[in-house]
N, C-alpha and C. Protein backbone atom coordinates (compact mmCIF):
# COMPACT_ATOMS: atom_id res chain seq x y z
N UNK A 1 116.55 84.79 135.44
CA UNK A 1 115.46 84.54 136.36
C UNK A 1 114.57 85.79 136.50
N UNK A 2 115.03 87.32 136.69
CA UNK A 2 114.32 88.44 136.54
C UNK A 2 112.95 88.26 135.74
N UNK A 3 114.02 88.16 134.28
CA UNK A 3 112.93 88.18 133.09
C UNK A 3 111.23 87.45 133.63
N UNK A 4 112.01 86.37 133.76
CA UNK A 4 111.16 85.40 133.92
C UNK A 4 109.91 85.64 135.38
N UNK A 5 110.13 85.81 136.08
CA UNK A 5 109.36 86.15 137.06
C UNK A 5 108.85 87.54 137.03
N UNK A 6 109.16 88.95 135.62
CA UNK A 6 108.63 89.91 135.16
C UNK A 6 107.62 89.32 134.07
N UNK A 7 107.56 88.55 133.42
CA UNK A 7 107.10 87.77 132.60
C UNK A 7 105.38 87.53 133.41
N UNK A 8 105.84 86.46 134.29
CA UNK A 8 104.79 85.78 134.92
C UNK A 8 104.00 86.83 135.70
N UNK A 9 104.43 88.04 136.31
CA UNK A 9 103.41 89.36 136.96
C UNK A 9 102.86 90.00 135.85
N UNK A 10 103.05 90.09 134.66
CA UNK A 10 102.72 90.97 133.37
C UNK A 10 101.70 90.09 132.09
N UNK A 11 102.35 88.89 131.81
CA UNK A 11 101.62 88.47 131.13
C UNK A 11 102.53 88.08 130.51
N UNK A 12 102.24 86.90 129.30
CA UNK A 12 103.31 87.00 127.70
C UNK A 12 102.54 87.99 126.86
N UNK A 13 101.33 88.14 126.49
CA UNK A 13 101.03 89.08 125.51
C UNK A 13 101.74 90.57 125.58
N UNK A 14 102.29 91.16 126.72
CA UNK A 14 103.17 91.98 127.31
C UNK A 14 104.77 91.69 126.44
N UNK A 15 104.85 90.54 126.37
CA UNK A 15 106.44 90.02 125.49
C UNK A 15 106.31 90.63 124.02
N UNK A 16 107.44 91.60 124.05
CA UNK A 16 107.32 92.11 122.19
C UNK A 16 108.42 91.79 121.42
N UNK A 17 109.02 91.89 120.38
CA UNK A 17 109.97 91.93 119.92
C UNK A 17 110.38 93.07 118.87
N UNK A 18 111.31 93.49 118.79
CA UNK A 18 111.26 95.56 118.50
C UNK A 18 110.97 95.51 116.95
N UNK A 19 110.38 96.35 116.57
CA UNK A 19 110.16 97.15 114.87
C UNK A 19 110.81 97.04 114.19
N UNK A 20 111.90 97.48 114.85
CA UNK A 20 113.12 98.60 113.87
C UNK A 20 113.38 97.52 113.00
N UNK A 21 113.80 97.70 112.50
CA UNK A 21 114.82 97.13 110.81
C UNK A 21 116.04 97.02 111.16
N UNK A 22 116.48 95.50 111.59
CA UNK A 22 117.68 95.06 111.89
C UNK A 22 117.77 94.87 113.39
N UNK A 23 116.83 95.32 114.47
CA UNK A 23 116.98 94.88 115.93
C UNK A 23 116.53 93.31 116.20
N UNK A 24 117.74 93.09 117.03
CA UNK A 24 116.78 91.62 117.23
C UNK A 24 116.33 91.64 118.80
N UNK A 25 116.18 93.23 119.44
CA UNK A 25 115.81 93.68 120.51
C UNK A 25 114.28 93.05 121.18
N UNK A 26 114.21 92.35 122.47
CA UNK A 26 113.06 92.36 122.71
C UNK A 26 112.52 93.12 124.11
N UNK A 27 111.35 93.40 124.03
CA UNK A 27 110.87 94.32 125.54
C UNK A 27 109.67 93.63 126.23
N UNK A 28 109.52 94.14 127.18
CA UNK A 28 108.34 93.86 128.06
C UNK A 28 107.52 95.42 127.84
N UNK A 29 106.37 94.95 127.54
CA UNK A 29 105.39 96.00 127.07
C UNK A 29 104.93 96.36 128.64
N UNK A 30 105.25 97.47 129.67
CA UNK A 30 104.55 98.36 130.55
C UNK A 30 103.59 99.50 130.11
N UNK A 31 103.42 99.67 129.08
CA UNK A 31 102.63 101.05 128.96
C UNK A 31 101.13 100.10 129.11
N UNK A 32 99.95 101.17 129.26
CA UNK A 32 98.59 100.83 129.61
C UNK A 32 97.74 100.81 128.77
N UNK A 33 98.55 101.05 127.53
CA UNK A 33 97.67 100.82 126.07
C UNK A 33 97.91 99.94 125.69
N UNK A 34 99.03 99.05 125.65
CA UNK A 34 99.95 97.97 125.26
C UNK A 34 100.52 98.27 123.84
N UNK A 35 101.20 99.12 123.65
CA UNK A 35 101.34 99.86 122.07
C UNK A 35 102.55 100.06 121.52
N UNK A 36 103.58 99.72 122.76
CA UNK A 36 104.98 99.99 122.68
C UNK A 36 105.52 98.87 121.46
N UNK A 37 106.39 99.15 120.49
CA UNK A 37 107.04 98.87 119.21
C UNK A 37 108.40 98.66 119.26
N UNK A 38 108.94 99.42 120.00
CA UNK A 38 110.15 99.50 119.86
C UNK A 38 111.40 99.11 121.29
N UNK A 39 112.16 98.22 121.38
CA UNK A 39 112.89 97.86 122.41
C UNK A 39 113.40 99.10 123.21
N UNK A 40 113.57 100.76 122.57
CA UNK A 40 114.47 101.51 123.12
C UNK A 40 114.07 102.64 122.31
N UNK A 41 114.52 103.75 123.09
CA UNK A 41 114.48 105.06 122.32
C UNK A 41 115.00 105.14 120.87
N UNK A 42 116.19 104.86 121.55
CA UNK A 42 117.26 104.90 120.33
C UNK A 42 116.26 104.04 118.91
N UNK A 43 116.09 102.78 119.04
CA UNK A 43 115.25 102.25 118.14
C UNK A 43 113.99 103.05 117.32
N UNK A 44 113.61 103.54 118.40
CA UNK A 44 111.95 104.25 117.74
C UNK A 44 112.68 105.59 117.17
N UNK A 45 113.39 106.22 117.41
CA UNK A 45 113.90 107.49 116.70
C UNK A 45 114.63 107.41 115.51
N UNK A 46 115.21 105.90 115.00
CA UNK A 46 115.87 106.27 113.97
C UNK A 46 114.38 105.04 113.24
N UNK A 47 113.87 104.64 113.46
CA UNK A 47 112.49 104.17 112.16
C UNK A 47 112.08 105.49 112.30
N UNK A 48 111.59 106.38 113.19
CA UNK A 48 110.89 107.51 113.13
C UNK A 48 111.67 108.87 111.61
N UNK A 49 112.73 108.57 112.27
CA UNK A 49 113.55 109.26 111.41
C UNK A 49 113.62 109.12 110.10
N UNK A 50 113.86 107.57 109.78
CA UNK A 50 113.73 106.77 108.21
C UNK A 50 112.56 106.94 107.65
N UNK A 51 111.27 107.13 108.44
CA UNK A 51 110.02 107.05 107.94
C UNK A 51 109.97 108.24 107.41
N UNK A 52 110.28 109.65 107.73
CA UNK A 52 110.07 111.10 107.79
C UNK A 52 110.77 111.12 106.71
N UNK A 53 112.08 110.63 106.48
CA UNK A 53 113.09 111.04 105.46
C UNK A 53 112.32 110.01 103.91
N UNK A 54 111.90 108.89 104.46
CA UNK A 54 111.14 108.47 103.27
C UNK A 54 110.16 108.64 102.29
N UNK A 55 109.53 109.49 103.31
CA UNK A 55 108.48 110.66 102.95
C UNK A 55 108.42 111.56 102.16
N UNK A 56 109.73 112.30 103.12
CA UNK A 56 110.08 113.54 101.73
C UNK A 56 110.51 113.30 101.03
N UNK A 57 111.29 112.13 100.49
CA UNK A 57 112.15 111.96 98.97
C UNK A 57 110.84 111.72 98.41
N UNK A 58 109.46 111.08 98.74
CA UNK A 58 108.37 110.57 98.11
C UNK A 58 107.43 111.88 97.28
N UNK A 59 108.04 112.99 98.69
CA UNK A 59 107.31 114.04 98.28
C UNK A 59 108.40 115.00 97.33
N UNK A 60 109.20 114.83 97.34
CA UNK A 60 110.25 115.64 96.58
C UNK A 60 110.21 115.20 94.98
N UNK A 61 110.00 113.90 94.64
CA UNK A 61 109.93 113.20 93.81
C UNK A 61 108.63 113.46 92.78
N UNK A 62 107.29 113.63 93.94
CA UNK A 62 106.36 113.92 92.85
C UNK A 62 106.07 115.15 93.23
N UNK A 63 106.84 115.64 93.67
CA UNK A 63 106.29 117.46 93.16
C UNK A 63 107.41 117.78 91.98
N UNK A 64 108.21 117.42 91.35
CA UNK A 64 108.92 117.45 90.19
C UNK A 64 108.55 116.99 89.28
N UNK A 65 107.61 115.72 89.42
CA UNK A 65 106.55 115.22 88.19
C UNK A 65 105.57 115.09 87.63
N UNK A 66 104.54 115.79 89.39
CA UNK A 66 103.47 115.93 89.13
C UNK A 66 102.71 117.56 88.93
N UNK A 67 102.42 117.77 87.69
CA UNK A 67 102.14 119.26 87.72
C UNK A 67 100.75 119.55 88.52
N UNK A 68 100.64 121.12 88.96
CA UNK A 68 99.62 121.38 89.89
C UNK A 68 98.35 122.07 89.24
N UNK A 69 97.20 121.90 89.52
CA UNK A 69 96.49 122.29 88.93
C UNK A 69 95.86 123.77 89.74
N UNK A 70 95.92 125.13 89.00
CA UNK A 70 95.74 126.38 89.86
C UNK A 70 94.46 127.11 89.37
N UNK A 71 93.55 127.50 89.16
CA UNK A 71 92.62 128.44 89.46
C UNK A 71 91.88 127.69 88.60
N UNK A 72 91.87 128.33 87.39
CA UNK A 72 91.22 127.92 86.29
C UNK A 72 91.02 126.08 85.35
N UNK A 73 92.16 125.89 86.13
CA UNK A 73 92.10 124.21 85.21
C UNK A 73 93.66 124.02 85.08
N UNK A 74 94.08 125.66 84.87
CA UNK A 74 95.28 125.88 84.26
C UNK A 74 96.74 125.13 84.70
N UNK A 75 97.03 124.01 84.14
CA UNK A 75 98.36 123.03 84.72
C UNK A 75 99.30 123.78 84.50
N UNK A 76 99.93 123.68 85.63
CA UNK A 76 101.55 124.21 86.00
C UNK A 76 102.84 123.92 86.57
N UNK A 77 103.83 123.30 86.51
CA UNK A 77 105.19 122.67 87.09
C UNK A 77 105.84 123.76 87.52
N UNK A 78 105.49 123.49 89.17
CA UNK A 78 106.50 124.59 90.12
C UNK A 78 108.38 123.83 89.71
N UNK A 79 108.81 123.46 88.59
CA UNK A 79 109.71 122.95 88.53
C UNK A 79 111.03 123.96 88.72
N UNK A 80 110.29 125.20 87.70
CA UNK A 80 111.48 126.23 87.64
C UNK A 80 111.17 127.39 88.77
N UNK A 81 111.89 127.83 89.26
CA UNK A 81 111.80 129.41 90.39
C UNK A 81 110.84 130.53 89.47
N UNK A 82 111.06 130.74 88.08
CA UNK A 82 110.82 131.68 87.44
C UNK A 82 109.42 131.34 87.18
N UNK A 83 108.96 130.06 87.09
CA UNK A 83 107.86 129.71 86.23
C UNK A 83 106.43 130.75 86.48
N UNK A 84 106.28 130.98 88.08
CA UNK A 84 105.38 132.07 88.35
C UNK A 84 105.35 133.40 87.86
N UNK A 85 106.26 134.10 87.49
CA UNK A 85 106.75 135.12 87.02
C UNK A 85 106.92 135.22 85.60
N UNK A 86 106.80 134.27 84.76
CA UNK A 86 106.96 134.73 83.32
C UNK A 86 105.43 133.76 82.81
N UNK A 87 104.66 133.37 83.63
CA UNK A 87 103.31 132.88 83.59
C UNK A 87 103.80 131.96 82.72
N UNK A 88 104.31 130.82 82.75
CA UNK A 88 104.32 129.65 82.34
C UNK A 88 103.54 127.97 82.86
């Protein structure tokens, strides 16, 4: 009965159902932007988390394949530690 009579002071467009990947969490949207995503902290910190970590393997991935281009034109693969140092 709560729900329900929080429902009817707020609105349904206020009714969300959470982001995350695998919640079947739902919330009542209070913020004043109406922007809220996620049923719970806990929820928004580990997509937050997955997103960040997805990132860097994305970025880890093509800085190993993609060579950089430095002053002159001159292409270069930060692949090896040494590569700066023996001008390769």
């Amino acid at each position: 009965m709560g729900l329900a009579v929080r429902l009817t002071d707020v609105g349904i467009d206020r009714f969300g159902i959470c982001q995350a990947a695998g919640c079947p969490g739902v919330f009542i949207d209070t913020s004043t932007s109406n922007t809220r995503r996620y049923c719970s902290e806990r929820c928004m910190n580990r997509a937050n988390v997955s997103a960040c970590r997805a990132r860097k393997r994305g970025e880890d991935e093509g800085a190993a394949k993609t060579p950089t281009t430095i002053g002159h034109g001159v292409a270069r693969s930060f692949g090896s530690p040494l590569s700066g140092h023996l001008g390769l």
